[in-house]
N, C-alpha and C. Protein backbone atom coordinates (compact mmCIF):
# COMPACT_ATOMS: atom_id res chain seq x y z
N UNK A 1 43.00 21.36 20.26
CA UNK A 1 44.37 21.09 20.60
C UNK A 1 44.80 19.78 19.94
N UNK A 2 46.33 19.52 20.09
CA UNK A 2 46.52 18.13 19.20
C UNK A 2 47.22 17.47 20.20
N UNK A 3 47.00 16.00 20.29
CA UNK A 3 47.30 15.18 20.91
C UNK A 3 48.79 14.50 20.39
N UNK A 4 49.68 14.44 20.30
CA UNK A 4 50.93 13.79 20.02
C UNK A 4 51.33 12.43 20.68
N UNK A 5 50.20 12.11 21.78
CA UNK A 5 50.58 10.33 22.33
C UNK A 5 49.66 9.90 23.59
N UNK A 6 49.73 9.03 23.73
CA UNK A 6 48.27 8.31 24.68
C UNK A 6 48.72 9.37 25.58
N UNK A 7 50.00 9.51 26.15
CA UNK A 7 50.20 10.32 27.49
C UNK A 7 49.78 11.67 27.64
N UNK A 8 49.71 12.43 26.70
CA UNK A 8 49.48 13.91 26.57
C UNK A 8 47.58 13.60 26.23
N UNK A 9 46.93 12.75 25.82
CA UNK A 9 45.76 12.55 25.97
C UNK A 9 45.36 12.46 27.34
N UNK A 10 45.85 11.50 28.32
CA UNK A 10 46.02 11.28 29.44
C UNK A 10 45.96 12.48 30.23
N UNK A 11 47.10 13.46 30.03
CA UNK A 11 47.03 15.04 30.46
C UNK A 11 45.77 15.26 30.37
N UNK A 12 44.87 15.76 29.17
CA UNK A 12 44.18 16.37 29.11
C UNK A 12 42.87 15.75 30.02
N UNK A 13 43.20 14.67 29.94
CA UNK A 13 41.87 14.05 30.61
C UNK A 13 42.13 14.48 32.15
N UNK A 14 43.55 14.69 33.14
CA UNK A 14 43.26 14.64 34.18
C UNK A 14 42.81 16.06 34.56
N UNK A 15 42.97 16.91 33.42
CA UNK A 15 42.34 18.53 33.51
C UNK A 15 41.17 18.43 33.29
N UNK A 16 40.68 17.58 32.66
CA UNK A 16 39.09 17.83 32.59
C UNK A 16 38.40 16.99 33.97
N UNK A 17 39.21 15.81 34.45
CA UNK A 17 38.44 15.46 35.20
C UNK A 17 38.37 16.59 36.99
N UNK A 18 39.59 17.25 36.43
CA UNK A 18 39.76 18.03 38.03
C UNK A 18 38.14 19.58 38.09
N UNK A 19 38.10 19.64 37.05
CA UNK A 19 37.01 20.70 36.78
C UNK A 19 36.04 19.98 37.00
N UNK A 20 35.81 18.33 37.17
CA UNK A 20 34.30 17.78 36.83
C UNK A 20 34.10 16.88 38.43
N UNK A 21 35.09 17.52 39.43
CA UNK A 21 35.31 16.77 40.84
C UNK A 21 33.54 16.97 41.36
N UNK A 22 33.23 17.60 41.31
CA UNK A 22 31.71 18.00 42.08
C UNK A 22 30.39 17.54 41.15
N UNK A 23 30.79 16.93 40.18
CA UNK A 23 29.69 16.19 39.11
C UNK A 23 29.85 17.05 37.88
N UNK A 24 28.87 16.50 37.03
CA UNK A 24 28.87 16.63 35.50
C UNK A 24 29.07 15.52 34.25
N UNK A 25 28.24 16.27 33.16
CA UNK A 25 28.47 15.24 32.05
C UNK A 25 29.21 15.61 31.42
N UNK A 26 30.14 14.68 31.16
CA UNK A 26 30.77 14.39 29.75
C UNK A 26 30.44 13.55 28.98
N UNK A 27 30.66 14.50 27.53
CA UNK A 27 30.11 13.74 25.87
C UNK A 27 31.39 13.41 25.03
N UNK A 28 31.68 12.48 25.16
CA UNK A 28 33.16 11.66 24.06
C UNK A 28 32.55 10.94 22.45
N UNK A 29 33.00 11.96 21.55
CA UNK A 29 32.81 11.65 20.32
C UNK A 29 34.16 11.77 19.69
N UNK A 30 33.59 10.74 18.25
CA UNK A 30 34.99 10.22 17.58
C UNK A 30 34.85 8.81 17.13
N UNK A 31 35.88 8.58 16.23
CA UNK A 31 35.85 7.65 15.32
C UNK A 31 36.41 6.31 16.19
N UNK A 32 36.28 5.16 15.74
CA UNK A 32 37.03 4.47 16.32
C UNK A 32 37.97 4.17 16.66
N UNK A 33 39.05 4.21 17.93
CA UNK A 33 40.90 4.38 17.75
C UNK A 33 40.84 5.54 18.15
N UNK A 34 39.94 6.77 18.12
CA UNK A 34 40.41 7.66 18.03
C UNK A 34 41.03 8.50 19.76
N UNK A 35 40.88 7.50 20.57
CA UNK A 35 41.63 7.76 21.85
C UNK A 35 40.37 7.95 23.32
N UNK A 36 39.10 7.70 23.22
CA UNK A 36 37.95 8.24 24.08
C UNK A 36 38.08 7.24 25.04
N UNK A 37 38.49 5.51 25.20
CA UNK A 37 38.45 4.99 26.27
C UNK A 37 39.98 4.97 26.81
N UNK A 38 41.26 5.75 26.10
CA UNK A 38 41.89 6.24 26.77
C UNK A 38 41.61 7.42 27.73
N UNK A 39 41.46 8.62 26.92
CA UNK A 39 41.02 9.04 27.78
C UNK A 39 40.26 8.76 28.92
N UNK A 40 39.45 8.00 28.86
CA UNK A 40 38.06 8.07 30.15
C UNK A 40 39.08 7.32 30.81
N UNK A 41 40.28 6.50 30.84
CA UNK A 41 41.00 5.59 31.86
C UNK A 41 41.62 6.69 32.62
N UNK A 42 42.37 8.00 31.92
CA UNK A 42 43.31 9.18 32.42
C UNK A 42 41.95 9.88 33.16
N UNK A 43 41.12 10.20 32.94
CA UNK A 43 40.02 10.91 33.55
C UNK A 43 39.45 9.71 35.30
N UNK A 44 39.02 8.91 34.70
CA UNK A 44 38.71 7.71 36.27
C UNK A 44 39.89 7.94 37.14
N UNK A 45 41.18 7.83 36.50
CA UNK A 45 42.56 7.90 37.35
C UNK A 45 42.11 8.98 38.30
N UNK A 46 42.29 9.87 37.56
CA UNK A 46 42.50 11.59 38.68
C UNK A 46 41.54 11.43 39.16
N UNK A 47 40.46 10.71 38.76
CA UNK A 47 39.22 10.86 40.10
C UNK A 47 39.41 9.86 40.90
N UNK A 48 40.25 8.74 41.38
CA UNK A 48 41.07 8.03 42.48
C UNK A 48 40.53 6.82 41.90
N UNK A 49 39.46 6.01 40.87
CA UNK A 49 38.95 5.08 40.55
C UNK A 49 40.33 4.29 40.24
N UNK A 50 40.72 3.41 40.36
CA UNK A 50 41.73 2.32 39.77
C UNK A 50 41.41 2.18 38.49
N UNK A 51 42.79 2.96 37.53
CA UNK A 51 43.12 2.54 36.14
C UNK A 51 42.35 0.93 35.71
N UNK A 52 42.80 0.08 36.24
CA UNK A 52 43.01 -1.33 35.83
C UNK A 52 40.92 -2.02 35.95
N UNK A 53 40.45 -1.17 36.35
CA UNK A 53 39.04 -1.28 37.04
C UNK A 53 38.02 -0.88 35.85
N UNK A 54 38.91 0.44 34.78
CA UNK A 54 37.63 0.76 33.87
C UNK A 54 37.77 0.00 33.06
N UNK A 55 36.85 -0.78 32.66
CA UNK A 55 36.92 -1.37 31.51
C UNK A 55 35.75 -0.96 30.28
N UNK A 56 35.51 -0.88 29.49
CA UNK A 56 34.88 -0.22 28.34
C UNK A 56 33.31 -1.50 28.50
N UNK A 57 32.35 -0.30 28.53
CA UNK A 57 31.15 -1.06 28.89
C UNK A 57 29.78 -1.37 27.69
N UNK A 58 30.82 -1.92 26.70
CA UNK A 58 30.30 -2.06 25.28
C UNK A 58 28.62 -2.74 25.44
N UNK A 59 29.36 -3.57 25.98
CA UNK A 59 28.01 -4.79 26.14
C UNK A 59 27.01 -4.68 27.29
N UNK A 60 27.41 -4.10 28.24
CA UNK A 60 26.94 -3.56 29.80
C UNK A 60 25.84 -1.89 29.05
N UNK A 61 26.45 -1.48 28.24
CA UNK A 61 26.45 0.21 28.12
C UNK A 61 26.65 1.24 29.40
N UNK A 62 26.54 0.39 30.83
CA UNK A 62 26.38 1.73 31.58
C UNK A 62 27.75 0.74 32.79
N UNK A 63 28.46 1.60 33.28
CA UNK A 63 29.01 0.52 34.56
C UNK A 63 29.29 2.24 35.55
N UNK A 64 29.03 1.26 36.89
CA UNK A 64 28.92 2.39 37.91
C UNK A 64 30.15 2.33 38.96
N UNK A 65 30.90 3.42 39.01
CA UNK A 65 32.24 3.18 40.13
C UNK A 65 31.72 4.28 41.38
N UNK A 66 32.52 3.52 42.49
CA UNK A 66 32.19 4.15 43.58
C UNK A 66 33.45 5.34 43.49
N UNK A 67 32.63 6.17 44.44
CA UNK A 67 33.87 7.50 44.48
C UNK A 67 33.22 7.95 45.73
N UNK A 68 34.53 8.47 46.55
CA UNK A 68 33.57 8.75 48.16
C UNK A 68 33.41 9.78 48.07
N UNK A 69 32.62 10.70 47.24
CA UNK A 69 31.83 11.92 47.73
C UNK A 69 30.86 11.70 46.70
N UNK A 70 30.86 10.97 45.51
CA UNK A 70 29.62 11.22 44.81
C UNK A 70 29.64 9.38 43.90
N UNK A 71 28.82 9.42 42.89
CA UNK A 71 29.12 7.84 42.23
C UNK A 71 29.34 8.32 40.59
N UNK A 72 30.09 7.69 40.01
CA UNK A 72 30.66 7.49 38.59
C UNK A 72 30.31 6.52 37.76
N UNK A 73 29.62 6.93 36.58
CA UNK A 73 28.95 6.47 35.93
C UNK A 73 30.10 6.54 34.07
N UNK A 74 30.29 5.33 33.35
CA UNK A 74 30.73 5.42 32.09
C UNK A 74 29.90 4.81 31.57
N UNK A 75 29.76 5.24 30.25
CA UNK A 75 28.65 4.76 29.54
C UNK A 75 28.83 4.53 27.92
N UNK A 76 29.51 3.55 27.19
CA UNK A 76 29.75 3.27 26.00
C UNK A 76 28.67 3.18 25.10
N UNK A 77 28.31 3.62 24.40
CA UNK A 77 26.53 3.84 23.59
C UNK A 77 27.22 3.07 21.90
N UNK A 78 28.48 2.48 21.71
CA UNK A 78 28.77 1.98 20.61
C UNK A 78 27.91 1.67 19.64
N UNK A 79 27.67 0.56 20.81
CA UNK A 79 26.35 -0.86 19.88
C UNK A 79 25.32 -0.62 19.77
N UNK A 80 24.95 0.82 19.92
CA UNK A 80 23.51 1.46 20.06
C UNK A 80 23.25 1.98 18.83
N UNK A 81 22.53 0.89 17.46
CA UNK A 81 22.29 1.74 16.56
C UNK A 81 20.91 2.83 17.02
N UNK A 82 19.55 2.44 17.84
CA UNK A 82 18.92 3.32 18.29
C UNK A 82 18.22 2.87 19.74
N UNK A 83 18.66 4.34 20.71
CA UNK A 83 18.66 4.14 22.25
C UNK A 83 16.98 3.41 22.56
N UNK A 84 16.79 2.64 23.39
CA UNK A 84 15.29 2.37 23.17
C UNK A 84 14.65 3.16 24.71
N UNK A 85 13.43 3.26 25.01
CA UNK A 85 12.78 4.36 26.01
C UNK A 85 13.20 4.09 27.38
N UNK A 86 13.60 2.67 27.67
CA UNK A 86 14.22 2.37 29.67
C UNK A 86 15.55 2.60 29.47
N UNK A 87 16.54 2.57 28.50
CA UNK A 87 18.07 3.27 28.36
C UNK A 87 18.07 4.48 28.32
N UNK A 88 17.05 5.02 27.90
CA UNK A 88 17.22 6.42 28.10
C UNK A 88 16.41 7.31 29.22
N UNK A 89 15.85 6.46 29.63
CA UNK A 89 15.21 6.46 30.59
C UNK A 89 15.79 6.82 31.61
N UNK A 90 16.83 5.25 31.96
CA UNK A 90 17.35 4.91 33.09
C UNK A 90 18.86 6.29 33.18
N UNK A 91 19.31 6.87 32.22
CA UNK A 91 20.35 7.52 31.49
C UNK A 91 20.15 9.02 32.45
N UNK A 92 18.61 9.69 31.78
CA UNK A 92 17.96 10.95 32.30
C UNK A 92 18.26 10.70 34.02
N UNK A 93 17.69 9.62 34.45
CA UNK A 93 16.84 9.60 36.17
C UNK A 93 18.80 9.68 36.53
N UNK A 94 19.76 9.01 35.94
CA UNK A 94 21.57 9.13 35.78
C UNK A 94 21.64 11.04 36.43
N UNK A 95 21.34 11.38 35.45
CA UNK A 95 21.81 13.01 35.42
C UNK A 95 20.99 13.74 35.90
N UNK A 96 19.77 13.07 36.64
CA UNK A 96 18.84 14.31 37.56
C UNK A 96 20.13 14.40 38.77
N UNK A 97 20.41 13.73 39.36
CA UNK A 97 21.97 14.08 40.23
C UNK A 97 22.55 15.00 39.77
N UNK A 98 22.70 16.07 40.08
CA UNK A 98 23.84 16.99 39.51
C UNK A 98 25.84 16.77 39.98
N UNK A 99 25.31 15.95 41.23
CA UNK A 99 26.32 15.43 41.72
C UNK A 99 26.77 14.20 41.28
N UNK A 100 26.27 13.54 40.00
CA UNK A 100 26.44 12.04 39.26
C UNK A 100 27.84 13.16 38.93
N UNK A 101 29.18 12.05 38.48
CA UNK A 101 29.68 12.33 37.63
C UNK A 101 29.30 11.27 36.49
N UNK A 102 29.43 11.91 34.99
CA UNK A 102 28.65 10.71 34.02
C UNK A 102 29.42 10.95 33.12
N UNK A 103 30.16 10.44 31.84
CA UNK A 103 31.04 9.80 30.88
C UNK A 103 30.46 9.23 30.07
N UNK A 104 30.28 9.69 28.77
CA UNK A 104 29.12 9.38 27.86
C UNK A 104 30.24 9.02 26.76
N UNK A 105 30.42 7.67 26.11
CA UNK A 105 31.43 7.62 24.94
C UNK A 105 30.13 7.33 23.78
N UNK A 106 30.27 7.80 22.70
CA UNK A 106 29.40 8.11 21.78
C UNK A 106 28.46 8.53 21.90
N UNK A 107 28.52 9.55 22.72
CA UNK A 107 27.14 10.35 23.51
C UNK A 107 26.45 11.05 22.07
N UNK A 108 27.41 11.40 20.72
CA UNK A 108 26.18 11.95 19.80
C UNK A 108 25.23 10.97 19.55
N UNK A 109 25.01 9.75 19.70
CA UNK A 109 23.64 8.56 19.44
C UNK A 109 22.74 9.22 20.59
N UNK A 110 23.00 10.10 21.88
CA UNK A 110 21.52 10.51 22.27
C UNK A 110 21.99 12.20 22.50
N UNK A 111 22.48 12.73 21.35
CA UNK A 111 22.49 14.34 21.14
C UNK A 111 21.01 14.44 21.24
N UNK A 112 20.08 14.38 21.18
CA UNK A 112 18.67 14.78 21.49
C UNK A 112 18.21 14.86 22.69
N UNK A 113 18.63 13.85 23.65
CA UNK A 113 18.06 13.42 25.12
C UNK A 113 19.05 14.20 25.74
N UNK A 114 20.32 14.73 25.31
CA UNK A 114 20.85 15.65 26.01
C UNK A 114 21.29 17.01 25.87
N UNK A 115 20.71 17.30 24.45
CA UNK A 115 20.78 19.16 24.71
C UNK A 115 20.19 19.74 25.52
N UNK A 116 19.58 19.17 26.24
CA UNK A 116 19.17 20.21 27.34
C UNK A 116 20.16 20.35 28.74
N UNK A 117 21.10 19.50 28.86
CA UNK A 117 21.62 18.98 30.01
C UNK A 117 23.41 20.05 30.12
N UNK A 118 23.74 20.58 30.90
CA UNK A 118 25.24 21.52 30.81
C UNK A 118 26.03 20.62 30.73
N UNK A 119 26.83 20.48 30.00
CA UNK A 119 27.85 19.47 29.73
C UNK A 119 29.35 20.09 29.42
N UNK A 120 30.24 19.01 29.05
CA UNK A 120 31.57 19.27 28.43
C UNK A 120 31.59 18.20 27.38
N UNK A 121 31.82 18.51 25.99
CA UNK A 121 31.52 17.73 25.06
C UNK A 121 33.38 17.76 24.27
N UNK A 122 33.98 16.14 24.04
CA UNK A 122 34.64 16.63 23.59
C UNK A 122 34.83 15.77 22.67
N UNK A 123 35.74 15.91 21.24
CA UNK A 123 35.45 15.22 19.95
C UNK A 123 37.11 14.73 19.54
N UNK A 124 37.39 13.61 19.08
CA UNK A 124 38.36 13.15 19.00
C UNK A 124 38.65 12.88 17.40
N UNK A 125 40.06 12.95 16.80
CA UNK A 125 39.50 13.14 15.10
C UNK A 125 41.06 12.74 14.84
N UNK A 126 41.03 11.81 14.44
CA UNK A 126 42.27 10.76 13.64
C UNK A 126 42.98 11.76 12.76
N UNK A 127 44.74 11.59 13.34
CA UNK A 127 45.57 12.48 12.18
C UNK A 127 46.50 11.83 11.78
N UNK A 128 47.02 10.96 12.66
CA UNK A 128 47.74 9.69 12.19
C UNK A 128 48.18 8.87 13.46
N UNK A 129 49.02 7.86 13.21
CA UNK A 129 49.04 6.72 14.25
C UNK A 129 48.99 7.30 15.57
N UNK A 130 49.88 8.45 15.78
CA UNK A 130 50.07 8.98 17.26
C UNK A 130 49.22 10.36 17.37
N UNK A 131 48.57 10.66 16.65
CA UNK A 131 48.04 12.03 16.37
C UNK A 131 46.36 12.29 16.96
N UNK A 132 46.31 13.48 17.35
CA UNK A 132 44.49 13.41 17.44
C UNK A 132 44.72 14.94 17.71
N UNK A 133 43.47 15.18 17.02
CA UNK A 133 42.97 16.33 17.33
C UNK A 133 41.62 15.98 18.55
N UNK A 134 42.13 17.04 19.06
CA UNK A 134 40.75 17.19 20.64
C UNK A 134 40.49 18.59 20.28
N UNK A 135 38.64 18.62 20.00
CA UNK A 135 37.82 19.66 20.71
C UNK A 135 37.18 19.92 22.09
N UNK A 136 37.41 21.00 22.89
CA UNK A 136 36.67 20.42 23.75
C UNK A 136 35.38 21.67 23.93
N UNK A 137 34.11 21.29 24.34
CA UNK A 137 33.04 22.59 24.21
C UNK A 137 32.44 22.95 25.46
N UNK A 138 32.51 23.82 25.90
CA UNK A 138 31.82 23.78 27.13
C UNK A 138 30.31 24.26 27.23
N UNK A 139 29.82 23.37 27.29
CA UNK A 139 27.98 24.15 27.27
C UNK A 139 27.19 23.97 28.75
């Protein structure tokens, strides 16, 4: 689908987050700019987390929000040229919960540690200033 402005990104995120109310991973790939910590702000929203609260967990990689039926996990893997064995570690013991919800932004840096895991993977792809193309996959 194509994105035409932060707000219609926003849309899509509060549809994906209403399907992901009972847990699940999400995988956010894409270039830089290309709209993924917008999204994850439109996605935290619909799950009742305060907009103003996510902040992008570059340097942290993992930050945990409370949610009263389960806990919320975002996870920025940017600065990760390669994941080392207690991040991915700590990541797995994340998603033995089936009830974690989890938010993976550059989740292809551990496409290995998680093909095994059911996810919603979705890919963000620069078309111009206001533009994006969104895939989204359901596995």
């Amino acid at each position: 689908m194509i994105s035409k402005s932060s707000l219609e990104t926003l849309e899509i995120a509060k549809k994906i987050a209403e399907k992901m109310r009972k847990g699940g991973l999400l995988c956010l790939q894409g270039d830089l700019g290309t709209g993924k910590t917008t999204f994850t702000k439109g996605f935290m929203k619909q799950l009742g987390i305060e907009n103003f609260s996510v902040k992008s967990p570059t340097y942290t990689y993992i930050r945990e929000y409370k949610h009263p039926k389960t806990k919320v996990y975002h996870m920025d893997l940017y600065r990760i040229d390669e994941a080392d064995e207690l991040l991915i570690e700590e990541i797995l013991e994340i998603l033995e919960n089936d009830k974690n919800i989890v938010v993976i932004e550059w989740a292809d840096k551990l496409a290995d540690n998680l093909s095994q895991h059911k996810k919603i993977e979705i890919n963000f792809k620069y078309l111009d200033e206001e533009s994006r193309e969104i895939t989204i996959k359901y596995e």
